[in-house]
C-alpha atoms as a PDB file:
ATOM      1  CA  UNK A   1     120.498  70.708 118.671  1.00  0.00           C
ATOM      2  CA  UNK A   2     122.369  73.592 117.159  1.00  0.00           C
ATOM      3  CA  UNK A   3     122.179  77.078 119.625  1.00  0.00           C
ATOM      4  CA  UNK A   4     120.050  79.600 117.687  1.00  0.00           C
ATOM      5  CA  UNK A   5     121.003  83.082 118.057  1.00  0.00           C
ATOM      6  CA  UNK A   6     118.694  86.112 117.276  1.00  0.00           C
ATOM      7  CA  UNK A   7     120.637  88.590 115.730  1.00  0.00           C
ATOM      8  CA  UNK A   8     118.460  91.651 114.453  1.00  0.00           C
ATOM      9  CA  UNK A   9     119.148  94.995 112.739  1.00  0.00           C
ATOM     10  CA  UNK A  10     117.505  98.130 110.871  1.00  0.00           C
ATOM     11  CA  UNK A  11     118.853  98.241 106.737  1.00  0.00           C
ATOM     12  CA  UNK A  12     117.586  96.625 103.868  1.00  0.00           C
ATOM     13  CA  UNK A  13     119.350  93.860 101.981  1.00  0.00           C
ATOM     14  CA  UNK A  14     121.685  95.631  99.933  1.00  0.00           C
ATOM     15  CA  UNK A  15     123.052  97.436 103.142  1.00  0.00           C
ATOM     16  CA  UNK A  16     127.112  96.906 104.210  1.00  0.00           C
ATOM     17  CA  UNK A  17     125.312  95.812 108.018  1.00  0.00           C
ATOM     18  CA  UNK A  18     122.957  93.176 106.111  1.00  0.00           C
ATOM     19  CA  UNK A  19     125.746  91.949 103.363  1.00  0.00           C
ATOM     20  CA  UNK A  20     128.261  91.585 106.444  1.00  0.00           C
ATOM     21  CA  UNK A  21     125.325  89.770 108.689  1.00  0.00           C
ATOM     22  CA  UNK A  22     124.982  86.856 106.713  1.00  0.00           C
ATOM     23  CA  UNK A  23     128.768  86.613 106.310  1.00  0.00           C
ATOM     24  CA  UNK A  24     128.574  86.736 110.039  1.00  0.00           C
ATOM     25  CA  UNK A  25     126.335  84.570 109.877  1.00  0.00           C
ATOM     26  CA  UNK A  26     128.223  82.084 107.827  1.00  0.00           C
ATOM     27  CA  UNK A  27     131.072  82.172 109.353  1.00  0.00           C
ATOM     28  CA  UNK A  28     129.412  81.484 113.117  1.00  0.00           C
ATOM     29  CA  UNK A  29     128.168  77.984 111.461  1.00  0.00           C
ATOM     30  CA  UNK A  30     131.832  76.965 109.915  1.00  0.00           C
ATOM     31  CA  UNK A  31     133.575  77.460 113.149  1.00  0.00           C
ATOM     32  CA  UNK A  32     130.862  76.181 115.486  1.00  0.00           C
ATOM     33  CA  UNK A  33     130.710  73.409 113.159  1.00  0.00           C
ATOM     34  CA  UNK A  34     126.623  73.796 113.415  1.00  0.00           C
ATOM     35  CA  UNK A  35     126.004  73.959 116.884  1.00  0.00           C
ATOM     36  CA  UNK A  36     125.194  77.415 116.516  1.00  0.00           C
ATOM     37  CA  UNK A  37     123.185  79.577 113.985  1.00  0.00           C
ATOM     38  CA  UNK A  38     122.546  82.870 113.552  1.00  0.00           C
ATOM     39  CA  UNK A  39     119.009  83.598 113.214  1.00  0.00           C
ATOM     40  CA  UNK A  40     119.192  87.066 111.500  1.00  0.00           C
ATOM     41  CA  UNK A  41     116.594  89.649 110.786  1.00  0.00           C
ATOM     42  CA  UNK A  42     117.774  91.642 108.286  1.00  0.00           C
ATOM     43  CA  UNK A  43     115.386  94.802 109.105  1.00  0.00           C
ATOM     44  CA  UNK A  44     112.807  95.315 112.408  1.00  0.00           C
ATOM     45  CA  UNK A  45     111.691  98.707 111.313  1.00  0.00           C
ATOM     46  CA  UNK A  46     109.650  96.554 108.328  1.00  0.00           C
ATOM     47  CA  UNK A  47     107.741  95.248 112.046  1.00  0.00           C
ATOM     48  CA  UNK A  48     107.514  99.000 113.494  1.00  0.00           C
ATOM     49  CA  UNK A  49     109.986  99.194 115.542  1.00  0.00           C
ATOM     50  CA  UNK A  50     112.723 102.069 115.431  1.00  0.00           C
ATOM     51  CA  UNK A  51     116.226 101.447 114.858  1.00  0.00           C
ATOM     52  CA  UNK A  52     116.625 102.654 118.997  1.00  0.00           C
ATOM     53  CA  UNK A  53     114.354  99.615 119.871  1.00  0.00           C
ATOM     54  CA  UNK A  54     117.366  97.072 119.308  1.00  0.00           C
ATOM     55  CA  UNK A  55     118.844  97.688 123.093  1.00  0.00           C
ATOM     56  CA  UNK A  56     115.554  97.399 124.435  1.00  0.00           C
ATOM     57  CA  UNK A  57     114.203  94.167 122.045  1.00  0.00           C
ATOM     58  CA  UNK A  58     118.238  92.509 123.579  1.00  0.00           C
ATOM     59  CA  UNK A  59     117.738  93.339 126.480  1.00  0.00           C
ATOM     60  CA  UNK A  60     114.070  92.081 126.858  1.00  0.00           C
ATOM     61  CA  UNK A  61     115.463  88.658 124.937  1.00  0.00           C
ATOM     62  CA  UNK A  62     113.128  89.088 121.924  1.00  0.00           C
ATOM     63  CA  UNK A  63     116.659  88.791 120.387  1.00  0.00           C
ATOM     64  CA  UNK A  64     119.955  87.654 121.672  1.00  0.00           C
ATOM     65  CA  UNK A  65     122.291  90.605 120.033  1.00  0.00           C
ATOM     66  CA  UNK A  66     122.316  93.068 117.544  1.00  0.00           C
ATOM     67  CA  UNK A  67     124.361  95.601 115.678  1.00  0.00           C
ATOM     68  CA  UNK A  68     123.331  99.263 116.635  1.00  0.00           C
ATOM     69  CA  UNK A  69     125.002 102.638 116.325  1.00  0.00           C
ATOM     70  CA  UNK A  70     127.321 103.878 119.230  1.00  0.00           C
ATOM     71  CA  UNK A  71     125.532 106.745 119.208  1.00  0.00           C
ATOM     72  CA  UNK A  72     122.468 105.138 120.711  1.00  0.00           C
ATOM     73  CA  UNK A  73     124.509 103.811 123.682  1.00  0.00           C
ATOM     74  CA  UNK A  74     126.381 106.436 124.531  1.00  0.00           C
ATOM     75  CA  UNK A  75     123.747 107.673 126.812  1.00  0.00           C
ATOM     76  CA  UNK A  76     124.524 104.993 129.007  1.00  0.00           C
ATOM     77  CA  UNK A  77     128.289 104.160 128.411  1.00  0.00           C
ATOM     78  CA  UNK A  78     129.844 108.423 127.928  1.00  0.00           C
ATOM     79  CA  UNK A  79     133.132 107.317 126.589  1.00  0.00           C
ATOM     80  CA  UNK A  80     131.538 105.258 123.526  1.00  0.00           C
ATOM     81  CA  UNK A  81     131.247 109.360 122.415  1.00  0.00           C
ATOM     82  CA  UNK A  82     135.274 109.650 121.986  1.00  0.00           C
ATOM     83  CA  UNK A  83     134.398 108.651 117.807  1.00  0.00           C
ATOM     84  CA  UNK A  84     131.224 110.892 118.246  1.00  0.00           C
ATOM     85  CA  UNK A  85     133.546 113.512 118.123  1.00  0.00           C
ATOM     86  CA  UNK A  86     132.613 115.750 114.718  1.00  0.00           C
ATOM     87  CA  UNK A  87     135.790 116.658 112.971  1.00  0.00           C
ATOM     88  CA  UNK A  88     138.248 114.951 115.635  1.00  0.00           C
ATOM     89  CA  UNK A  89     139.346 111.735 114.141  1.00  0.00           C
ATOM     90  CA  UNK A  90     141.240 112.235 110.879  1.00  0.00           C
ATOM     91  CA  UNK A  91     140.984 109.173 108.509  1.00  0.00           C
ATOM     92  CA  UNK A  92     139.821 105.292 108.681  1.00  0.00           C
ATOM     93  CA  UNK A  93     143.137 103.957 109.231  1.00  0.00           C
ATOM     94  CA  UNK A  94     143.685 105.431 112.570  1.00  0.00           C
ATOM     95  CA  UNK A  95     139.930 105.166 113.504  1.00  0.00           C
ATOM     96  CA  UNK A  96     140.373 101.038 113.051  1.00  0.00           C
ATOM     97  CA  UNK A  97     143.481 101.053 115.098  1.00  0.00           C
ATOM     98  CA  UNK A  98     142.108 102.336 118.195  1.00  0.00           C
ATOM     99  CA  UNK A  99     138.829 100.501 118.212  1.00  0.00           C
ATOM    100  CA  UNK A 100     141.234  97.705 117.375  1.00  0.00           C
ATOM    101  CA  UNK A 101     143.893  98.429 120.584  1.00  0.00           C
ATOM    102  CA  UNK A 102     143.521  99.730 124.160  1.00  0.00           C
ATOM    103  CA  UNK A 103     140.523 102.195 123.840  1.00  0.00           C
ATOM    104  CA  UNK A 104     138.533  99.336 121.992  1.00  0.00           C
ATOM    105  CA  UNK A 105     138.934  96.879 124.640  1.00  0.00           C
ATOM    106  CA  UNK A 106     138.582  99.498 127.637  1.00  0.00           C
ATOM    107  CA  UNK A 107     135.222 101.116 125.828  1.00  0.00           C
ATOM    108  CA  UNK A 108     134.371  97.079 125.829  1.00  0.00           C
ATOM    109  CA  UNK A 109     134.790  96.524 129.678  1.00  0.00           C
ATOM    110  CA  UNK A 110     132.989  99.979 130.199  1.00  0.00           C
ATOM    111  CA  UNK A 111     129.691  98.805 128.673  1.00  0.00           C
ATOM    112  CA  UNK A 112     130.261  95.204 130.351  1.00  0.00           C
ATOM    113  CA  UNK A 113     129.629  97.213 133.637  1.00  0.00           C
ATOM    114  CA  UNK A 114     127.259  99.629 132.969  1.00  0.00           C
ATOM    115  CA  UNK A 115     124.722  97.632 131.067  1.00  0.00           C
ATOM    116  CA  UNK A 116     123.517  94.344 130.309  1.00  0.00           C
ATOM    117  CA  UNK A 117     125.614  94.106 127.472  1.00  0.00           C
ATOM    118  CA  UNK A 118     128.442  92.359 125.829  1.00  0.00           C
ATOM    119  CA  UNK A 119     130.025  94.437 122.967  1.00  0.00           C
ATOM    120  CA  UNK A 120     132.334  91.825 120.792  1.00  0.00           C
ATOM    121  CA  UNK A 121     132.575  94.244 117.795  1.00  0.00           C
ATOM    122  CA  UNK A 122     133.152  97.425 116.214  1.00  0.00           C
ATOM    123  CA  UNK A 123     132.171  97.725 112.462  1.00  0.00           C
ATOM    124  CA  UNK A 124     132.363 100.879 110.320  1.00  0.00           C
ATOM    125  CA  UNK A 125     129.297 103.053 110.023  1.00  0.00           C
ATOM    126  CA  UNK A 126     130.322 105.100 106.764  1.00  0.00           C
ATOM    127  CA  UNK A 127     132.448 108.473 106.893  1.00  0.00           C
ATOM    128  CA  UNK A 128     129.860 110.786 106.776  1.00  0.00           C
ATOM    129  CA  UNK A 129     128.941 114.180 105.113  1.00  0.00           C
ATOM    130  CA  UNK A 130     125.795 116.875 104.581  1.00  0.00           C
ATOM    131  CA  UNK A 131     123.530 116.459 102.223  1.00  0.00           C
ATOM    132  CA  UNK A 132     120.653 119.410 101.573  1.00  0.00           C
ATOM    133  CA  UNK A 133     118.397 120.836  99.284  1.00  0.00           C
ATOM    134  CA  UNK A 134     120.393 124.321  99.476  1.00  0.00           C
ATOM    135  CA  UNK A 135     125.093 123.927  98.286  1.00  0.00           C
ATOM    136  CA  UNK A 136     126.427 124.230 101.803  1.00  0.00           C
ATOM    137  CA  UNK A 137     130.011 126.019 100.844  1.00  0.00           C
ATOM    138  CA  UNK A 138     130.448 128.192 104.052  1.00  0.00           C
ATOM    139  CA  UNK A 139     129.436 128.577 107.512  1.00  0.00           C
ATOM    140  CA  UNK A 140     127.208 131.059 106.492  1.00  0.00           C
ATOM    141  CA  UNK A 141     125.219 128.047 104.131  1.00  0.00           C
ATOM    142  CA  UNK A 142     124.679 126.404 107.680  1.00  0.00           C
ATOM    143  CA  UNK A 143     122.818 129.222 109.365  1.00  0.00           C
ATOM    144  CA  UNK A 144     119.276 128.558 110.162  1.00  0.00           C
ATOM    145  CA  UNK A 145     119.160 125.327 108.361  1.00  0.00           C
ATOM    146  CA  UNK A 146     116.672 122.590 110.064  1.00  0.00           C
ATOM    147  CA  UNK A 147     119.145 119.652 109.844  1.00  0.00           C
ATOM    148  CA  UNK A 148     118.285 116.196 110.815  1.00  0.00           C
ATOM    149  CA  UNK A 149     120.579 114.305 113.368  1.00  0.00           C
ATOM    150  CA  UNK A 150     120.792 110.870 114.924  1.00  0.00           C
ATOM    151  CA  UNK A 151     119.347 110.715 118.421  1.00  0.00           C
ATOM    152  CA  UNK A 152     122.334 112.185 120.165  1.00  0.00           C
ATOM    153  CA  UNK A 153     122.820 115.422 122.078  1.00  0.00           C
ATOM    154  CA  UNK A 154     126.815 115.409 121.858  1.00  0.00           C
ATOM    155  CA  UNK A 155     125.950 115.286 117.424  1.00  0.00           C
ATOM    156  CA  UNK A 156     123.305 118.198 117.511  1.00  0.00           C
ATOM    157  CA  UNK A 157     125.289 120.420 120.213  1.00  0.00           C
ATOM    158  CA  UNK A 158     128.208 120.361 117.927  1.00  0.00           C
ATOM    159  CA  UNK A 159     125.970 121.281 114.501  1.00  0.00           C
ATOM    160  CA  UNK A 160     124.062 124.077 116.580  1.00  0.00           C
ATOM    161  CA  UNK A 161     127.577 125.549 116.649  1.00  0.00           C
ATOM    162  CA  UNK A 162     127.887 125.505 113.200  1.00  0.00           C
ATOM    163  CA  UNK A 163     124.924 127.617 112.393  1.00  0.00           C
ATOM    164  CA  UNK A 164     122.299 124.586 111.867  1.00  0.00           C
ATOM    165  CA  UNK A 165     118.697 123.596 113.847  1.00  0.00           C
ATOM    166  CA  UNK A 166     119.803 120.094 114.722  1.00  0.00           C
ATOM    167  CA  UNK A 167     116.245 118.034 115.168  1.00  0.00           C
ATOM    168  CA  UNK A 168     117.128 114.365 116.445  1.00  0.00           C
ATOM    169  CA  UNK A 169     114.932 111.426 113.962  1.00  0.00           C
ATOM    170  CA  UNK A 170     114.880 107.800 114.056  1.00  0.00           C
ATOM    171  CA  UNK A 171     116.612 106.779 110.784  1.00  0.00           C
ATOM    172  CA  UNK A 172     113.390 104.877 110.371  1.00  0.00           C
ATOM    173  CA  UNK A 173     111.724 108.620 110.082  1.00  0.00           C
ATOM    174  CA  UNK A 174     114.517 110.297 107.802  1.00  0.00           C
ATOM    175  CA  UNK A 175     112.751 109.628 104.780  1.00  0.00           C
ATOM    176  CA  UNK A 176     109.709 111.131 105.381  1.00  0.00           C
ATOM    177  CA  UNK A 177     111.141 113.867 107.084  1.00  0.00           C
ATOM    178  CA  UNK A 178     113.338 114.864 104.163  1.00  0.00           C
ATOM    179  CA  UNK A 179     110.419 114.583 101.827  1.00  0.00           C
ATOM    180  CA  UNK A 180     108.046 116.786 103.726  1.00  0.00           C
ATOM    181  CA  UNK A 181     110.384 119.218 104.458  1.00  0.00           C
ATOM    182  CA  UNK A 182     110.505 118.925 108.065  1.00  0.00           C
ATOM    183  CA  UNK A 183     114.774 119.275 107.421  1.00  0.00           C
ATOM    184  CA  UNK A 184     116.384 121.014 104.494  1.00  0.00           C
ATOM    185  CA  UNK A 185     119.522 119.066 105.449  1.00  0.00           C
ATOM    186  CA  UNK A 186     120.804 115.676 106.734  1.00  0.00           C
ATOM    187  CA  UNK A 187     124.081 114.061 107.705  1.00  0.00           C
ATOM    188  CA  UNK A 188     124.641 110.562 107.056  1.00  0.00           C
ATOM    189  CA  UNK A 189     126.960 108.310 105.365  1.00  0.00           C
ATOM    190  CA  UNK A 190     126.608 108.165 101.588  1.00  0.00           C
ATOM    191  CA  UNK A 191     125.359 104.608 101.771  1.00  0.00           C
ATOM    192  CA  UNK A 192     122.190 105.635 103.776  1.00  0.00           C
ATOM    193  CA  UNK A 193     122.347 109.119 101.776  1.00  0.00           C
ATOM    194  CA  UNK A 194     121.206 107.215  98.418  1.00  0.00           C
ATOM    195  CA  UNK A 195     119.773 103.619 100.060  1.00  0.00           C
ATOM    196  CA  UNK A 196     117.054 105.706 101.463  1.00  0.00           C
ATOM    197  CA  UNK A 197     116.478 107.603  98.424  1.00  0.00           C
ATOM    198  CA  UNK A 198     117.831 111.310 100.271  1.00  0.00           C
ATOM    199  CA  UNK A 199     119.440 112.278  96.888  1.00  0.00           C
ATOM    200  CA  UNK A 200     115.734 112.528  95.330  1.00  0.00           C
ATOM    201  CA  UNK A 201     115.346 115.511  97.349  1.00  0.00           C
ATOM    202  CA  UNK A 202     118.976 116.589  98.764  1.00  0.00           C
ATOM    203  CA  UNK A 203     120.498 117.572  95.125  1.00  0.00           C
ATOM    204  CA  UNK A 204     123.939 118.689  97.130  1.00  0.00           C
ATOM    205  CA  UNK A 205     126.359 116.826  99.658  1.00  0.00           C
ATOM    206  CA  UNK A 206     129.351 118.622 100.806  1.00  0.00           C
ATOM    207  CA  UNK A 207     131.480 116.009 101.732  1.00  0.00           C
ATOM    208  CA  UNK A 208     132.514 117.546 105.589  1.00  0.00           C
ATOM    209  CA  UNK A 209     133.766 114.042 106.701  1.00  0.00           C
ATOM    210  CA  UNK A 210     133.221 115.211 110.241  1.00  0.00           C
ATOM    211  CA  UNK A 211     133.045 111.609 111.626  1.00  0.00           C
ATOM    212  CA  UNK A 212     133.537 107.583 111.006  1.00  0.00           C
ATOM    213  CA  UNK A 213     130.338 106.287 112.574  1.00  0.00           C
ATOM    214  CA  UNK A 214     130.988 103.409 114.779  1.00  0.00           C
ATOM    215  CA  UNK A 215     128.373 100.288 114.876  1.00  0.00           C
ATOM    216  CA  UNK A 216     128.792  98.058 117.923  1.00  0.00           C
ATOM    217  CA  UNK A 217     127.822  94.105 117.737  1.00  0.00           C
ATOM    218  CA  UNK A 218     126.149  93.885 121.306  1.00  0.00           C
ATOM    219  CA  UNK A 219     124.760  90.740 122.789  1.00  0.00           C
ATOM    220  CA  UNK A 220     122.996  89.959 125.794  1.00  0.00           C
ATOM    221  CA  UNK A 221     125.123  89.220 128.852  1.00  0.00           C
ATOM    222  CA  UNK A 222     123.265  86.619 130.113  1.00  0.00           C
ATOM    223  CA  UNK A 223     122.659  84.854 126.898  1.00  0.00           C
ATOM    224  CA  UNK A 224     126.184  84.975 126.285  1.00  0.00           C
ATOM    225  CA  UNK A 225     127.220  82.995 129.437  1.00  0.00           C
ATOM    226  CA  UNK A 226     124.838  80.184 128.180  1.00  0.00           C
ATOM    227  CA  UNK A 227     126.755  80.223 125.514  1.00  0.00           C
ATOM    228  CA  UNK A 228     129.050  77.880 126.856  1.00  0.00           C
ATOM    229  CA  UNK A 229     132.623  77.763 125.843  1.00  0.00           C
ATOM    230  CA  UNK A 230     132.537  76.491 122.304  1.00  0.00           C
ATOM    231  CA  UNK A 231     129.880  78.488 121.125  1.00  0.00           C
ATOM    232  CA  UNK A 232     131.957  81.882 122.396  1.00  0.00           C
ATOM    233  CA  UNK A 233     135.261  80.884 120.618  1.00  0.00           C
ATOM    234  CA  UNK A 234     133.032  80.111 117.604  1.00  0.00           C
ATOM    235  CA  UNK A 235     131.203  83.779 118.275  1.00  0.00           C
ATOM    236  CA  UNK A 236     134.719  85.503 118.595  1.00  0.00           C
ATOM    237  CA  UNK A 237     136.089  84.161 115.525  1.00  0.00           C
ATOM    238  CA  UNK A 238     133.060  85.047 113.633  1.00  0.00           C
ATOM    239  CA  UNK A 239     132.991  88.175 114.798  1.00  0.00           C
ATOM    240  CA  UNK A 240     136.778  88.524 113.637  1.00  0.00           C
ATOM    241  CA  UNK A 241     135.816  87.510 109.971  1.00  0.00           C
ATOM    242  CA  UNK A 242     132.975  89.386 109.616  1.00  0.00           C
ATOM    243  CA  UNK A 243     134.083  92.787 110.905  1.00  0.00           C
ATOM    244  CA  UNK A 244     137.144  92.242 108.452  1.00  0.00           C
ATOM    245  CA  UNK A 245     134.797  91.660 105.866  1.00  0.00           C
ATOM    246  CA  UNK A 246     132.455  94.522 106.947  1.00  0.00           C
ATOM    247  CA  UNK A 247     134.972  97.212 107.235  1.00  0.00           C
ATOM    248  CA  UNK A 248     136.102  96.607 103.898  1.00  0.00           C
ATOM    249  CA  UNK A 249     132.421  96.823 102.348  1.00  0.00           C
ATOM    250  CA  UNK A 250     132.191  99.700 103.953  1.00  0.00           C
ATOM    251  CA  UNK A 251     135.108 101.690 102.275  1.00  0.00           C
ATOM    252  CA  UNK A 252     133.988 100.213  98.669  1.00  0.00           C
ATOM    253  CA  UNK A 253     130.753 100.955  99.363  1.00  0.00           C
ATOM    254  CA  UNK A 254     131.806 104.841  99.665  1.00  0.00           C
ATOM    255  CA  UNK A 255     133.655 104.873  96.368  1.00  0.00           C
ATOM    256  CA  UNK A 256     130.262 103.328  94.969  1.00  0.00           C
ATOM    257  CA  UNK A 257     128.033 105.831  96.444  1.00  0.00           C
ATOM    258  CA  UNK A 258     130.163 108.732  95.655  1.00  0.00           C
ATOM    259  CA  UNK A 259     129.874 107.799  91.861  1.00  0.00           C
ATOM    260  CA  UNK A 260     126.433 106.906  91.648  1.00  0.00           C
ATOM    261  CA  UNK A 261     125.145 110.362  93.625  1.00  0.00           C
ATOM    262  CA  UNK A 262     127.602 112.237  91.318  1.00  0.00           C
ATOM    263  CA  UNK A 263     126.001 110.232  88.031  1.00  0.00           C
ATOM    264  CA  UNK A 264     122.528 111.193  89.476  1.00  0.00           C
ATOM    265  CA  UNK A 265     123.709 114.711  88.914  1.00  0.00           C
ATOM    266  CA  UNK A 266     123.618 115.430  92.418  1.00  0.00           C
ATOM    267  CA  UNK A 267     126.767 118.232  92.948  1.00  0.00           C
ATOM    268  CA  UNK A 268     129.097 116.784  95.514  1.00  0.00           C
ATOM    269  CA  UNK A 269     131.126 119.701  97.387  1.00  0.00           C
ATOM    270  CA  UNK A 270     134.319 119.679  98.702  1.00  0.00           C
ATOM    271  CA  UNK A 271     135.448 122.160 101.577  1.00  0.00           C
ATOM    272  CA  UNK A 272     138.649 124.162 101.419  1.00  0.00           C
ATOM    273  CA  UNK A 273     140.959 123.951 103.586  1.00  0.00           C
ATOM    274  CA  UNK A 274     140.319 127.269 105.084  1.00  0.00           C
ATOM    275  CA  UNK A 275     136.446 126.631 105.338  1.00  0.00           C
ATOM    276  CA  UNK A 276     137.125 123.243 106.964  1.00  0.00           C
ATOM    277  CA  UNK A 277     139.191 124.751 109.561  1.00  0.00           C
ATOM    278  CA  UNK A 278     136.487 127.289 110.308  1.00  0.00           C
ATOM    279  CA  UNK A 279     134.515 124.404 110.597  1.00  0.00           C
ATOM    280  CA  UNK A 280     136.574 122.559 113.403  1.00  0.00           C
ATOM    281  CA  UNK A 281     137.343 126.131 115.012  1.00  0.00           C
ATOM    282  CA  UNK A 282     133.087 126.698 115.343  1.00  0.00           C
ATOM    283  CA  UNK A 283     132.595 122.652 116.362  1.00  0.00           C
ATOM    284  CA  UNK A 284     135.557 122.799 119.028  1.00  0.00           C
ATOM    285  CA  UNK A 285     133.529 124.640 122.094  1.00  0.00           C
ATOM    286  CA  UNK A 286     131.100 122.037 121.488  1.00  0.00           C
ATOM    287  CA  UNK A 287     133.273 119.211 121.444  1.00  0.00           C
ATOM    288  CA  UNK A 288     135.013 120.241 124.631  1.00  0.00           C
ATOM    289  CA  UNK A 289     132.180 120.198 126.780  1.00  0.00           C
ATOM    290  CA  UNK A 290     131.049 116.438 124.923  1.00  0.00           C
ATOM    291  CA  UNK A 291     135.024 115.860 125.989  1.00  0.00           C
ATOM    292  CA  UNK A 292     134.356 116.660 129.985  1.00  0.00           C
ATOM    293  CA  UNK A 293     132.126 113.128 130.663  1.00  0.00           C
ATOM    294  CA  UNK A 294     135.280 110.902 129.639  1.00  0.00           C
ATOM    295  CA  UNK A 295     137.756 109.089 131.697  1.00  0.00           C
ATOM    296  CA  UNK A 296     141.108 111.419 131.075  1.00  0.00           C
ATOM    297  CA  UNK A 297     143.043 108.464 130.484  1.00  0.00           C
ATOM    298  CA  UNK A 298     141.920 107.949 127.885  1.00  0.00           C
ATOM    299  CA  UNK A 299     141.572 111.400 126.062  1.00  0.00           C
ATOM    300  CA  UNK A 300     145.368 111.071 126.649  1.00  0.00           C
ATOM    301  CA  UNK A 301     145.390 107.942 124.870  1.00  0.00           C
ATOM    302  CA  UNK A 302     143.078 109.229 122.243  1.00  0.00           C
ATOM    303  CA  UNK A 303     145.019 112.574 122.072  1.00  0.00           C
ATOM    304  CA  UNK A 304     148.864 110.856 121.456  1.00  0.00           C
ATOM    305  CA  UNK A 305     147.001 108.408 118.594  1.00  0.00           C
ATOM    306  CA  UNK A 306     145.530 111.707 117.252  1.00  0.00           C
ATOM    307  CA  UNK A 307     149.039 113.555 117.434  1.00  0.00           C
ATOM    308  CA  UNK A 308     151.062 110.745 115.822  1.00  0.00           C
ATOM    309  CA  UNK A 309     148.801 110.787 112.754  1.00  0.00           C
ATOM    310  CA  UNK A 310     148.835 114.870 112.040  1.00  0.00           C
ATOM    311  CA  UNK A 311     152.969 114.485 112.766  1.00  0.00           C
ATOM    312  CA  UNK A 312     152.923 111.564 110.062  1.00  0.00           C
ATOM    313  CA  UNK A 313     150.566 113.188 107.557  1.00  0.00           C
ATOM    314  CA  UNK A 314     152.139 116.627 108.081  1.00  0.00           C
END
């Protein structure tokens, strides 16, 4: 009998997490050869839940894994905040090399021993930007402005600096809270931006780019060892195809969204380079005291990546 695997997440079908789950799940059958199956639910919040209630629901065993934010684990694991960093890590390219090399499989071992999870994956969580019902063109736009972030005190520190009133939602709650007015502003990736029907009231997105969200595949440690042998080379290879898969989803997914907002009629902003910088220079208090909870080796690490890529971009 074929090992069944709960898999669950929080997006609708059309979503770059769903479209890349069912690859996933695909590919776990072909190189298990059926003996194990991916049992996926495409979207828990349709049952109640909150997009948060994935760690708890794997680590209770109502599923075996899930794909979930970094953001929401960071509490528990610091150093899963080095790509929570707002306006820190420059482009995609580099972004997929380090989750890729040393600080990916170091981050890995970290939440290995402070949780009961294993993290096989990293997929891409979508670039994201500012989207509000006011242009945001200057620091000054930011002042005052209630601005709904994800569930993370590192994310709303760093936006208090710029001006904003960070209040921390539940993606499940964005919608509502855009539409009653509860925030005049958002930030998001533009996939989520226009899946969740933001641009009906957000009419503007300045396209900051102050962070590539990161979405870990976590399972459940002791459902993994179960697993037996086969079943975790078939897992790992999976894994391998999917996030390939994902990843690039994710960046044609961006293009997509970026046209269809922009056909809405919804004004898409671009900062100047002189705003932008006043942007890091206001964000960089916030991010040093986010940067005091991680292991120094690996700032260093982080820091010479970082370095290489302004040098070879200069």
């Amino acid at each position: 009998m074929a090992t069944q695997i709960k898999f669950g997440g929080y997006q609708g079908e059309n979503s770059v997490h769903t479209r890349a789950s069912r690859i996933f799940a695909a590919a776990l059958d072909k190189y298990s050869q059926g003996a194990a199956q991916l049992a996926f639910e495409p979207d828990i919040t349709l049952r109640g839940h909150k997009a948060a209630d994935l760690l708890a629901m794997t680590e209770k065993g109502e599923l075996d894994g899930c794909y979930v934010p970094t953001s929401y684990l960071a509490g528990r694991v610091p150093e899963l905040a080095l790509f929570e960093q707002l306006f820190v890590v420059p482009d995609r390219r580099r972004a997929y090399a380090i989750l890729d090399g040393v600080i990916g499989e170091r981050l890995k071992r970290k939440v290995a021993y402070r949780t009961d999870f294993k993290l096989l994956g990293y997929w891409d969580n979508g670039l994201r930007h500012v989207s509000s019902t006011n242009p945001i063109r200057t620091l000054a736009d930011c002042m005052g402005v209630a601005i709904r972030t994800a569930p993370n005190e590192d994310h709303a520190r760093a936006f208090a600096a710029l001006g904003f009133v960070p209040k921390m939602i539940d993606v499940r709650d964005l919608p509502e809270a855009v539409a009653s007015g509860v925030v005049d502003a958002q930030e998001n990736s533009l996939t989520n931006t226009l899946n969740l029907g933001i641009n009906r009231v957000h009419r503007h997105v300045t396209l900051t780019r102050h962070l590539l969200g990161v979405t870990a595949l976590v399972f459940n440690t002791d459902v993994v060892k179960r697993w037996g042998e086969r079943v975790q080379m078939a897992m790992a290879a999976a894994v391998e195809v999917a996030t390939a898969a994902q990843r690039k989803l994710a960046r044609e997914e961006d293009s997509a969204c970026a046209a269809a907002l922009a056909a809405d009629g919804v004004e898409m902003i671009e900062l100047s380079e002189a705003v932008r910088a006043e942007f890091v220079a206001a964000t960089r208090p916030a991010i040093m005291e986010t940067r005091k909870r991680f292991d120094s080796d690996l700032l260093k690490i982080l820091d010479t990546d970082l370095s290489h890529v302004l040098a070879t971009h200069a």
